[in-house]
Protein backbone atom coordinates (compact mmCIF):
# COMPACT_ATOMS: atom_id res chain seq x y z
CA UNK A 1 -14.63 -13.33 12.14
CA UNK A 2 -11.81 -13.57 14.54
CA UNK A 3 -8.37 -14.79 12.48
CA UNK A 4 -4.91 -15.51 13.62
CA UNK A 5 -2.08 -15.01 11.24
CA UNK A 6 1.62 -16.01 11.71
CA UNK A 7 4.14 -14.26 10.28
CA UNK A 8 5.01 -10.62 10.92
CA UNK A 9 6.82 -10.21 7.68
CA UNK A 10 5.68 -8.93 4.45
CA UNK A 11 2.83 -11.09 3.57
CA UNK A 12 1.62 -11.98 6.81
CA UNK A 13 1.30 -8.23 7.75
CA UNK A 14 -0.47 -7.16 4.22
CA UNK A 15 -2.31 -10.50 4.74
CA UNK A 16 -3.63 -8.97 8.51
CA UNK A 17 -3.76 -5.47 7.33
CA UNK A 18 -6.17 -5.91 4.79
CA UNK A 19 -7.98 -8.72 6.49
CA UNK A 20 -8.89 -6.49 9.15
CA UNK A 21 -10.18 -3.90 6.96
CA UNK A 22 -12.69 -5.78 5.52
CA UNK A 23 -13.73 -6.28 9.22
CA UNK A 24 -12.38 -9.12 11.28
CA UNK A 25 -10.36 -8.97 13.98
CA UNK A 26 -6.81 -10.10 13.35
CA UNK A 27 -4.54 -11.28 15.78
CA UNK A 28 -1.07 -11.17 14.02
CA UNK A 29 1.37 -13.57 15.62
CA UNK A 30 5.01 -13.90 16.17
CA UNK A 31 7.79 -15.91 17.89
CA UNK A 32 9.94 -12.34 17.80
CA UNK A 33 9.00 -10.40 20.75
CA UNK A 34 11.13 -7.35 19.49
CA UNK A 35 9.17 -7.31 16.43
CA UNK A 36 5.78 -7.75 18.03
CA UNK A 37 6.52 -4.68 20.10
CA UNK A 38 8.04 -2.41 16.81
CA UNK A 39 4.54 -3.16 15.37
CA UNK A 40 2.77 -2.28 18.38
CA UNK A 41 4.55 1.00 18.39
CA UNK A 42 3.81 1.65 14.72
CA UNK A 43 7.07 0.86 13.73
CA UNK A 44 7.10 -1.22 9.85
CA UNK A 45 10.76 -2.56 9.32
CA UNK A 46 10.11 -2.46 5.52
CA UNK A 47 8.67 -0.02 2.91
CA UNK A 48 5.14 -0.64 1.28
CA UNK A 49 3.25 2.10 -0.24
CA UNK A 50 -0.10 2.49 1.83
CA UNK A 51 0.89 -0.31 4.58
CA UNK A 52 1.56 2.26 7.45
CA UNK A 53 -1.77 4.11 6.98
CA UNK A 54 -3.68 0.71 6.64
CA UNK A 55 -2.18 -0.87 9.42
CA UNK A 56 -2.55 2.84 11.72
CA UNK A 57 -6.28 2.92 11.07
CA UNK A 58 -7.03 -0.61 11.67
CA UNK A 59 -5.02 -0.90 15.20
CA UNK A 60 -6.73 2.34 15.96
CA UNK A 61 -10.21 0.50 15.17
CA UNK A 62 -8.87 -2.07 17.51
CA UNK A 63 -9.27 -4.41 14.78
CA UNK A 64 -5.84 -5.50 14.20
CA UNK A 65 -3.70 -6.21 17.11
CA UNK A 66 -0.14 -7.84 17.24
CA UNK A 67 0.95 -10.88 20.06
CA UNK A 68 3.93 -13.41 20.56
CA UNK A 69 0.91 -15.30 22.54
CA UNK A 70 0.36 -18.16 19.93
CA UNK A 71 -2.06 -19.88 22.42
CA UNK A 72 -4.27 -17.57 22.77
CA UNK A 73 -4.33 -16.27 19.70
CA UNK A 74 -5.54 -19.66 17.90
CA UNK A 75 -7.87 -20.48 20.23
CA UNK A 76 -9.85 -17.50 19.58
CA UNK A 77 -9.13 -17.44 16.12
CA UNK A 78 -11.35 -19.55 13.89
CA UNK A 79 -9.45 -19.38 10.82
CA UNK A 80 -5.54 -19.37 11.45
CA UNK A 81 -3.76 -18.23 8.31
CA UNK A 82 0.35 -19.62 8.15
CA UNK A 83 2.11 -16.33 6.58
CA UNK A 84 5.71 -17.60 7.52
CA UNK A 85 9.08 -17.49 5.40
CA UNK A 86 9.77 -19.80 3.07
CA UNK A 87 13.59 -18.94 1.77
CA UNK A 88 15.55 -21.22 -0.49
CA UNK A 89 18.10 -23.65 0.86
CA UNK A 90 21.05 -24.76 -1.04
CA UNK A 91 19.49 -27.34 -2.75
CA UNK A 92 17.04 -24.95 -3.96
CA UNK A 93 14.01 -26.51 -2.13
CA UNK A 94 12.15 -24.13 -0.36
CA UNK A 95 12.51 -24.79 3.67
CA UNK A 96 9.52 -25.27 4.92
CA UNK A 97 10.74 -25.53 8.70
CA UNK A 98 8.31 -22.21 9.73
CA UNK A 99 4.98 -23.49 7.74
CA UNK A 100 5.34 -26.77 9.23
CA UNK A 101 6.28 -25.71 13.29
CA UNK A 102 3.04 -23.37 12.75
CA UNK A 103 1.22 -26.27 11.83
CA UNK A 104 2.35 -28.22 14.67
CA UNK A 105 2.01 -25.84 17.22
CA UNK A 106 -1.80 -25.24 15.56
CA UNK A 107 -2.30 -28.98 16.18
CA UNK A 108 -1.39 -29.08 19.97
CA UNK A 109 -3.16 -25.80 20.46
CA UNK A 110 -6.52 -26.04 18.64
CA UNK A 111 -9.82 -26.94 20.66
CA UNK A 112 -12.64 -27.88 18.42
CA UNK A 113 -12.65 -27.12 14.58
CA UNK A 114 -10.25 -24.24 12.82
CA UNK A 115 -9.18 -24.01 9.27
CA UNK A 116 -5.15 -23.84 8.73
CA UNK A 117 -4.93 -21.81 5.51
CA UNK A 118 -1.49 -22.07 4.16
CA UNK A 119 -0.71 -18.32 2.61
CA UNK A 120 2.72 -18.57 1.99
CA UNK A 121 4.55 -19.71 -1.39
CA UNK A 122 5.06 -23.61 -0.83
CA UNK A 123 5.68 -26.31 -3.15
CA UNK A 124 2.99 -28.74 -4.61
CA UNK A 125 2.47 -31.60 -1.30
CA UNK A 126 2.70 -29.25 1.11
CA UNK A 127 -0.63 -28.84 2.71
CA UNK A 128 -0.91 -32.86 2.46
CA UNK A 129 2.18 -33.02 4.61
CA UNK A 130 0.71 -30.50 6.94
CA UNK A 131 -2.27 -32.18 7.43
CA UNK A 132 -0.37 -35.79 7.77
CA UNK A 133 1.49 -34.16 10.89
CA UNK A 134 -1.35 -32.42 12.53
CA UNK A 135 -3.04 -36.07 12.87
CA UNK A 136 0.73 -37.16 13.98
CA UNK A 137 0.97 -34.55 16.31
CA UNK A 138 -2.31 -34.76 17.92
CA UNK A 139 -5.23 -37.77 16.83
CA UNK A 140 -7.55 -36.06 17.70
CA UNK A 141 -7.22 -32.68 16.47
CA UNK A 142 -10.22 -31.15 14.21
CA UNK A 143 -7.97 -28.87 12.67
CA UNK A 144 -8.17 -28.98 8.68
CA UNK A 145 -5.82 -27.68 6.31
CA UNK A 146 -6.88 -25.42 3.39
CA UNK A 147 -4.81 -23.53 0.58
CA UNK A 148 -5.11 -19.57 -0.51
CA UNK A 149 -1.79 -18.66 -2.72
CA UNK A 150 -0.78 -15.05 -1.98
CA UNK A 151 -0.43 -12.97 -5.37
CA UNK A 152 0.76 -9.85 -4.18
CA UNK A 153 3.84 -7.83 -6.21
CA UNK A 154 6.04 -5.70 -3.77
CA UNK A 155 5.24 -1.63 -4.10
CA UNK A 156 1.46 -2.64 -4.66
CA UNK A 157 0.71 -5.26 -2.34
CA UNK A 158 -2.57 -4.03 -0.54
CA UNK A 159 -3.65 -3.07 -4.07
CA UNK A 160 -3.41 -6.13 -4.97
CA UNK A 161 -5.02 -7.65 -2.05
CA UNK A 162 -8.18 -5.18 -2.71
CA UNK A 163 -8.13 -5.55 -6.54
CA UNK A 164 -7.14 -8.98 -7.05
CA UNK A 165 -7.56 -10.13 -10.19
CA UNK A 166 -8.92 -14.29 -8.73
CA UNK A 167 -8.66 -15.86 -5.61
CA UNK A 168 -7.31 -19.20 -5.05
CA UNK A 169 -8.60 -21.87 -2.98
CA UNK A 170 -7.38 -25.28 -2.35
CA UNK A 171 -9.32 -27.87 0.24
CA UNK A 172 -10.74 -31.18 0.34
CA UNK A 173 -14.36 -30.42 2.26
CA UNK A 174 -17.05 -27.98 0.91
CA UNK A 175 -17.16 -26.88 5.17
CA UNK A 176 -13.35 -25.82 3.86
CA UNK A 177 -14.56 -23.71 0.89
CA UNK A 178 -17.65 -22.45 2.87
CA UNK A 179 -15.21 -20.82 5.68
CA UNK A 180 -13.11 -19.52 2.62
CA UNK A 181 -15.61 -17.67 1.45
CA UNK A 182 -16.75 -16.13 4.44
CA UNK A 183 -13.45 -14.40 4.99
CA UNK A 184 -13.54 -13.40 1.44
CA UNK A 185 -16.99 -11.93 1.53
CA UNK A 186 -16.18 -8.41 1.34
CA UNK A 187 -13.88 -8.61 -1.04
CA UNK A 188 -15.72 -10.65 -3.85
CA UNK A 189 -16.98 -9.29 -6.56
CA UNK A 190 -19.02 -10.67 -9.75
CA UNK A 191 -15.93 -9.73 -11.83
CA UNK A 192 -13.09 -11.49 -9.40
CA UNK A 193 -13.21 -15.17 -9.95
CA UNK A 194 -12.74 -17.65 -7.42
CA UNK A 195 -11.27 -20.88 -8.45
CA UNK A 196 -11.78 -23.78 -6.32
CA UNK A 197 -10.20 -26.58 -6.61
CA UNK A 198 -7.69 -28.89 -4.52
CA UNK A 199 -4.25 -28.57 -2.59
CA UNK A 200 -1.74 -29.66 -5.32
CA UNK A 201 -3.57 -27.39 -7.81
CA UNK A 202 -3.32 -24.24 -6.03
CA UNK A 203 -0.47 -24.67 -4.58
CA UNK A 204 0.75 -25.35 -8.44
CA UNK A 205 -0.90 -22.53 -9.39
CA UNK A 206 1.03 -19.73 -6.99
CA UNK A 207 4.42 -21.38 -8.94
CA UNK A 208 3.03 -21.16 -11.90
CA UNK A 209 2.17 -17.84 -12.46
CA UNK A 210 5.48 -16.84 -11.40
CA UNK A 211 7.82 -19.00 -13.07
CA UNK A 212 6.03 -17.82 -16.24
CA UNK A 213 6.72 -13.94 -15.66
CA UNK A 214 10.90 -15.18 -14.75
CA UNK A 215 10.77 -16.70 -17.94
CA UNK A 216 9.04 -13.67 -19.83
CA UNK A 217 11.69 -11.76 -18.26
CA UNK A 218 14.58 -13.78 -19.23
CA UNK A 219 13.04 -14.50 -22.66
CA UNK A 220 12.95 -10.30 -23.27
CA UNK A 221 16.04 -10.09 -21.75
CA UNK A 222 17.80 -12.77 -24.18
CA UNK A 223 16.09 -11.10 -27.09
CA UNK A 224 18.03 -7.77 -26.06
CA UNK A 225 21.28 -9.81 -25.91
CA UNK A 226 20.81 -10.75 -29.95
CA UNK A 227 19.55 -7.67 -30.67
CA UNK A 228 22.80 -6.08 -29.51
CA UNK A 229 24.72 -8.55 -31.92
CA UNK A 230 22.58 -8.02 -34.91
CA UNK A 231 22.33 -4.18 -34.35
CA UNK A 232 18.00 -4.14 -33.94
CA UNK A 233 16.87 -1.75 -30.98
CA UNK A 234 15.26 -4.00 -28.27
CA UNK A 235 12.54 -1.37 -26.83
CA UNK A 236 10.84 -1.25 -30.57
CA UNK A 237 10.97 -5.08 -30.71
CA UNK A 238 8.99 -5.15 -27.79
CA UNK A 239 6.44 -2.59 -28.87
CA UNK A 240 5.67 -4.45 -31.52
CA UNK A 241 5.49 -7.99 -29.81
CA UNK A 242 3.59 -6.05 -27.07
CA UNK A 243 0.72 -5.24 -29.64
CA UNK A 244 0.06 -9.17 -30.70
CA UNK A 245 -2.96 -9.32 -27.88
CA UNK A 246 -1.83 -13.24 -27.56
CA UNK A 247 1.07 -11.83 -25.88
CA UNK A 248 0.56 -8.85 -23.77
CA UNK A 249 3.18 -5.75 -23.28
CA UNK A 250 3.67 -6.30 -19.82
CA UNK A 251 7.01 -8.17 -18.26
CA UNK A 252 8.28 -7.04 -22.02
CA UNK A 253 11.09 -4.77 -20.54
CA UNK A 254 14.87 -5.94 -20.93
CA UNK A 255 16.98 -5.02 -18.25
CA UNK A 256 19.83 -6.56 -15.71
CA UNK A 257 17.47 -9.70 -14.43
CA UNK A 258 14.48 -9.47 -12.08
CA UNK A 259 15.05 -9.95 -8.25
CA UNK A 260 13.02 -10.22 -5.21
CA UNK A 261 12.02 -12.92 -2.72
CA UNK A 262 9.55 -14.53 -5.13
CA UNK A 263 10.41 -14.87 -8.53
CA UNK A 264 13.87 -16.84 -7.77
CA UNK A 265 12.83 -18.22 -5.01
CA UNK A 266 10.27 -19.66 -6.58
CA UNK A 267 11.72 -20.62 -10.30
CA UNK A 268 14.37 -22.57 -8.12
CA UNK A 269 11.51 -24.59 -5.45
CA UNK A 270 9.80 -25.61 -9.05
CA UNK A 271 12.93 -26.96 -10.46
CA UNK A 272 13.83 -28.65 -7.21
CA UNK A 273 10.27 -30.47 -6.91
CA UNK A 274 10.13 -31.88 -10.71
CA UNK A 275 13.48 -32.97 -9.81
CA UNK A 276 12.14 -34.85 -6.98
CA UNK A 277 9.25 -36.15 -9.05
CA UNK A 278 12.16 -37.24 -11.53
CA UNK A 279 11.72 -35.13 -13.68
CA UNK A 280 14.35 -32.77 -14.83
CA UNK A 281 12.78 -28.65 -15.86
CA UNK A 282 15.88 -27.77 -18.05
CA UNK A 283 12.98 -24.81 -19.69
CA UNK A 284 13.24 -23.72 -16.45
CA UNK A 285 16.61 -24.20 -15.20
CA UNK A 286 17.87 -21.90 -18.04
CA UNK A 287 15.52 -19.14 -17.20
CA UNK A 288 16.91 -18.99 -13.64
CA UNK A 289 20.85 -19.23 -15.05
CA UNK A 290 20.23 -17.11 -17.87
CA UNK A 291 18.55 -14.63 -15.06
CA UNK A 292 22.10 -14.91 -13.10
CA UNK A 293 24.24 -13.84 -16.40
CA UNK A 294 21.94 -11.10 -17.16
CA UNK A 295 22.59 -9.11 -13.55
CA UNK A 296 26.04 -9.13 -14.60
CA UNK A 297 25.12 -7.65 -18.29
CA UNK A 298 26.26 -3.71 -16.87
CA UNK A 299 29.22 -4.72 -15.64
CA UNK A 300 30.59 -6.13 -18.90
CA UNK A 301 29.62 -3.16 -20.46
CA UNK A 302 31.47 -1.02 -17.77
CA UNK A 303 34.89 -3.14 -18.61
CA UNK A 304 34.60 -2.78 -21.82
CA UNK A 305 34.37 1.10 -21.55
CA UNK A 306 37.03 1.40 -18.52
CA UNK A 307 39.11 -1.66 -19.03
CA UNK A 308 39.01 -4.49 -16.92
CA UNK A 309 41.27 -2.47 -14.04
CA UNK A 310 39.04 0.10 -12.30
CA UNK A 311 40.80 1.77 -9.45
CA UNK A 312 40.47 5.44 -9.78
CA UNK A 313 36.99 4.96 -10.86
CA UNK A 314 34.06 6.06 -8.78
CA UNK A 315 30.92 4.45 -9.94
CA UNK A 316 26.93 5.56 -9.08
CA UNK A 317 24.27 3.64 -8.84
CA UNK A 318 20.99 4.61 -8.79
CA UNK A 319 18.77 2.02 -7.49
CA UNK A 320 19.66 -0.57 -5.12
CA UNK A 321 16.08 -2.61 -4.09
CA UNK A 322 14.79 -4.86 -6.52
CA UNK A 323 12.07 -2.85 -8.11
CA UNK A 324 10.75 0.50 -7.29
CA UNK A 325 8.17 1.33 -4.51
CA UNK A 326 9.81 -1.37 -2.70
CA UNK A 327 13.13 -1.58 0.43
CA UNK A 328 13.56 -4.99 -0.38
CA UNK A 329 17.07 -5.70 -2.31
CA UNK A 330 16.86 -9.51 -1.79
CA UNK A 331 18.12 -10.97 -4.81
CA UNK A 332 18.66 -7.31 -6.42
CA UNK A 333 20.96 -7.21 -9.37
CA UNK A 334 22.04 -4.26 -8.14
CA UNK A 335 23.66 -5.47 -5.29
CA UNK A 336 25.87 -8.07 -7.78
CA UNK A 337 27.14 -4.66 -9.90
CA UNK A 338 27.65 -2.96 -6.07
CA UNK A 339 29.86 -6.22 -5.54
CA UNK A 340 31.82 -6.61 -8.81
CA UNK A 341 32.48 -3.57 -8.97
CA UNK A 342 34.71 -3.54 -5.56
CA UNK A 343 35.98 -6.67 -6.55
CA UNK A 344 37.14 -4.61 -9.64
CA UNK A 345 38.64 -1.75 -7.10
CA UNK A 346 36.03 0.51 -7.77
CA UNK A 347 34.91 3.20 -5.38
CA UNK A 348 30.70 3.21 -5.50
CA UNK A 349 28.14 5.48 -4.38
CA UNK A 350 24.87 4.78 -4.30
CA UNK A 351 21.74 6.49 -3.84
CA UNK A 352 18.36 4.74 -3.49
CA UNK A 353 14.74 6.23 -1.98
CA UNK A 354 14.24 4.07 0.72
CA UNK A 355 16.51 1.25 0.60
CA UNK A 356 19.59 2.82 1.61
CA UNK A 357 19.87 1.42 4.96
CA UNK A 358 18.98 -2.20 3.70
CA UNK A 359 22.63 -1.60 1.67
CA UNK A 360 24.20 -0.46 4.72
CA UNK A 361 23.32 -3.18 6.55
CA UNK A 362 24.75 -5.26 3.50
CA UNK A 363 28.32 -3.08 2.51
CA UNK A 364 28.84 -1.01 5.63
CA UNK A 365 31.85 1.21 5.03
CA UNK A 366 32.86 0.21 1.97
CA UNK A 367 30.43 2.17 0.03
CA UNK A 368 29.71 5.88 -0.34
CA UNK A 369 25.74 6.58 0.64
CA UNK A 370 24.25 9.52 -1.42
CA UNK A 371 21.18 11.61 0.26
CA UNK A 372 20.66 13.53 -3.14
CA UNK A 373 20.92 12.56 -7.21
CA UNK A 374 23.18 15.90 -7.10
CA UNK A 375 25.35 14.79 -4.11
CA UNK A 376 25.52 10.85 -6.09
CA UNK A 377 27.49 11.90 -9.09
CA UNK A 378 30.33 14.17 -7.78
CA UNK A 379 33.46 13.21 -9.60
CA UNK A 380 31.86 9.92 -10.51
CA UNK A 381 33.08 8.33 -13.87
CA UNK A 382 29.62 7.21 -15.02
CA UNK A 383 25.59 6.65 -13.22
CA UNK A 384 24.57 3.43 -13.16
CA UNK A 385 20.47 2.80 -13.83
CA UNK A 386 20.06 -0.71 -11.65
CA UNK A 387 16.17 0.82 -10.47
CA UNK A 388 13.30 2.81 -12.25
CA UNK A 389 12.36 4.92 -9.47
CA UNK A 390 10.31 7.40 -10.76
CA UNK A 391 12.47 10.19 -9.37
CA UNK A 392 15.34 8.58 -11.95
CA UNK A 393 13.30 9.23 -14.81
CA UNK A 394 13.52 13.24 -15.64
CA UNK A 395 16.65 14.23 -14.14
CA UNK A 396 18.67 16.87 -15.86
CA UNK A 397 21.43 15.10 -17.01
CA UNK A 398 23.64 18.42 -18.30
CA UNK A 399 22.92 19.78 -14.67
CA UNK A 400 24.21 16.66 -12.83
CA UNK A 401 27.33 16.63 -15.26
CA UNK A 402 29.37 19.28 -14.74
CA UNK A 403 30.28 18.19 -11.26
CA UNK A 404 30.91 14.10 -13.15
CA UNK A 405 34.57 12.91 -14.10
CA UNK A 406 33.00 11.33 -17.24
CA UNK A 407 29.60 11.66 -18.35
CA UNK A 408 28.37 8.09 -19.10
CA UNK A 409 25.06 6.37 -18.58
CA UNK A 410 24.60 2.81 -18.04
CA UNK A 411 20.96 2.68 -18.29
CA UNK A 412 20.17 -1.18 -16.67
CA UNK A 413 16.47 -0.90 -17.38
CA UNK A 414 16.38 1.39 -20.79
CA UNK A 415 14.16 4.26 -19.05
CA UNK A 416 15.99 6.99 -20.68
CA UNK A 417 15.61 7.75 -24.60
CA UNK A 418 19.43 7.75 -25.73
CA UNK A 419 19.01 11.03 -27.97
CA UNK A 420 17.88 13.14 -25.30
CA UNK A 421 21.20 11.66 -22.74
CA UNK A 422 23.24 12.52 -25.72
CA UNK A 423 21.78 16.28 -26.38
CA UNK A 424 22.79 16.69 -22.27
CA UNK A 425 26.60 15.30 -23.73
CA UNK A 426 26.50 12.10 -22.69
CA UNK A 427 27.62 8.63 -23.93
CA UNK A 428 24.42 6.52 -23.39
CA UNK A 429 24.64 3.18 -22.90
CA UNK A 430 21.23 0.67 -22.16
CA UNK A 431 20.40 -3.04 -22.58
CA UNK A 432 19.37 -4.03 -26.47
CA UNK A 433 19.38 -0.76 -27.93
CA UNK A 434 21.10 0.73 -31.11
């Protein structure tokens, strides 16, 4: 099939990517010409394991191809997915300014019959309001609008495009579902069901799923708080609550708050939609402010080991995206400990994988940028965990001190086993534990 996405960023390209290895030919579209031509040279502005390689063989196949020419691109296309951003305003709501000029511009455009999939995160009404201004925009137009929720975690995005564990789909004609299908053909399988069902329900759906891991995470993460007070270790907790099968171990881990562009992004568009239906999600209202506290958890613990006054204090934090296998520090707690700590007159270093020039772009000058674990910790007062890279998991800690002013370890998401920190002479310090 030939399909036109829009959207250049990180689920429009994994969208194309993978869409054009299952065989179509993808046209992926955007309004920034510099961008277009990055991709055209190879170039990827952000880090996703596998994404480079996929996206290499599959221009090289001359099955994925990259254009600012929106025209021509949806007139060829007959399935036009809408990958654009959907970032929070103020308010909350989610702006929906991109999803709906795509959906204009599809409805002045479009000759004959094309399905408008809507891929990005949007709240429940959206792809009724799309359709509403396609007919607005042009009578006439045979364009109709369909629904296919993305589910795809940063660091393992095109695995979870290829191994997806259902597939969405929202529409109002079986012609709708028919089309879905067909793109989906080589990547069904018996044991990968595909739920059909209407607009509001899948678009629910994407929210859904979400919200419920923020407030898994915040739930864990509140348990660590009382465990703290009442002297119980957290990570054992956990275990054991892991093991009830009605529960699952997995979003179990207590740390400094989850990040991202989806999980607040998305907790907050809920909140701000039940509010316009009139009713008021205070369930979920907590989990995002409780969320908020929790990024600020280290810090606290930092004061209360240095006093509130840190000047003459060099921090280092290890970590700065989000979560590992990932460049994307949107939302990432660790850039609230980078911050509060400056505020406190704290010199920081940080060292991070990949994400090093995303903090750049964020701090400039006022931070010191590691290229080495080694080179992170010289005459630093105490390492500060924010990200479980892998290469932060077996570091020799009696190695790294001898070059440290103090050898502390704020460990923000309880990797390390506080015995074996305190065998290499160090204070240990993590989230919940005794």
């Amino acid at each position: 099939m030939n399909i036109a996405v829009f959207g250049t960023g990180y689920v429009g390209l994994v969208t194309g990517a993978c869409l054009a290895n299952l065989g179509h030919k993808v046209h992926c579209v955007d309004i920034d010409e510099r961008k277009i031509k990055q991709l055209q040279e190879g170039i990827i502005s952000f880090f996703e394991p596998g994404l480079v390689e996929l996206v290499a063989k599959n221009v090289n196949r001359g099955r994925l191809l990259f254009t600012a020419d929106a025209q021509s691109a949806i007139q060829s296309a007959e399935a036009i997915f809408n990958c654009v951003g959907t970032p929070s305003q103020e308010s909350g709501s989610a702006d929906l300014r991109h999803v709906f000029a795509v959906a204009q511009t599809v409805a002045r455009t479009a000759q004959g019959y094309k399905l408008l999939i809507n891929k990005s995160t949007v709240p429940p009404g959206t792809a009724q309001q799309c359709a509403s201004l396609i007919q607005e925009t042009n009578p006439s137009s045979e364009v109709e609008v369909a629904s296919n929720p993305e589910f795809l975690a940063e660091g393992k995005a095109v695995h979870d495009f290829t191994h997806p564990d259902k597939i969405v789909f929202g529409a109002k004609t079986m012609k709708a579902y028919a089309l879905l299908r067909r793109i989906y053909t080589g990547r069904a399988r018996t044991y990968i069901p595909i739920l059909e069902t209407d607009w509001e329900t899948a678009e629910m759906i994407k929210y859904a799923n979400n919200s419920f891991l923020a407030a898994k995470i915040s739930f864990v993460n509140e348990l660590a708080n009382i465990c703290e007070r009442v002297g119980a270790d957290v990570k054992m907790v956990t275990q054991a609550m892991g093991l009830d099968y009605r529960i699952n171990p997995r979003f179990l881990n207590p740390g400094i708050g989850y990040g991202g562009s989806c999980f607040p992004k998305d907790v907050r568009a809920l909140i701000h939609t039940a509010k316009e239906k009139g009713y008021d999600a205070a369930l979920l209202r907590e989990v995002d402010l409780l969320n908020e506290r929790q990024k600020k958890k280290l810090l606290l613990k930092v004061k209360d080991r240095f006093g509130l006054a840190l000047h003459g204090h060099r921090f280092t934090i290890w970590g700065a995206s989000f979560k590992p296998q990932t460049s994307d520090i949107r939302e990432s707690p660790a850039l609230v400990l980078i911050k509060e700590l400056l505020e406190h007159g704290a010199e920081v270093s940080v060292f991070d994988p990949v994400a090093q020039g995303e903090v750049r772009n964020v701090f400039g000058t006022t931070l010191q940028y590691a290229s080495s674990l080694a080179e992170s910790v010289v005459g630093s007062s105490a390492v500060i965990l924010a990200t479980e890279w892998d290469e932060f998991r077996n570091v020799n800690f009696a190695e790294l001190g001898r070059t440290m002013k103090h050898k502390i370890v704020f460990d923000g998401r309880n990797i390390y086993e506080p015995e074996m920190v305190k065998e290499d002479g160090f204070e240990y310090v993590g989230v919940g534990r005794k």
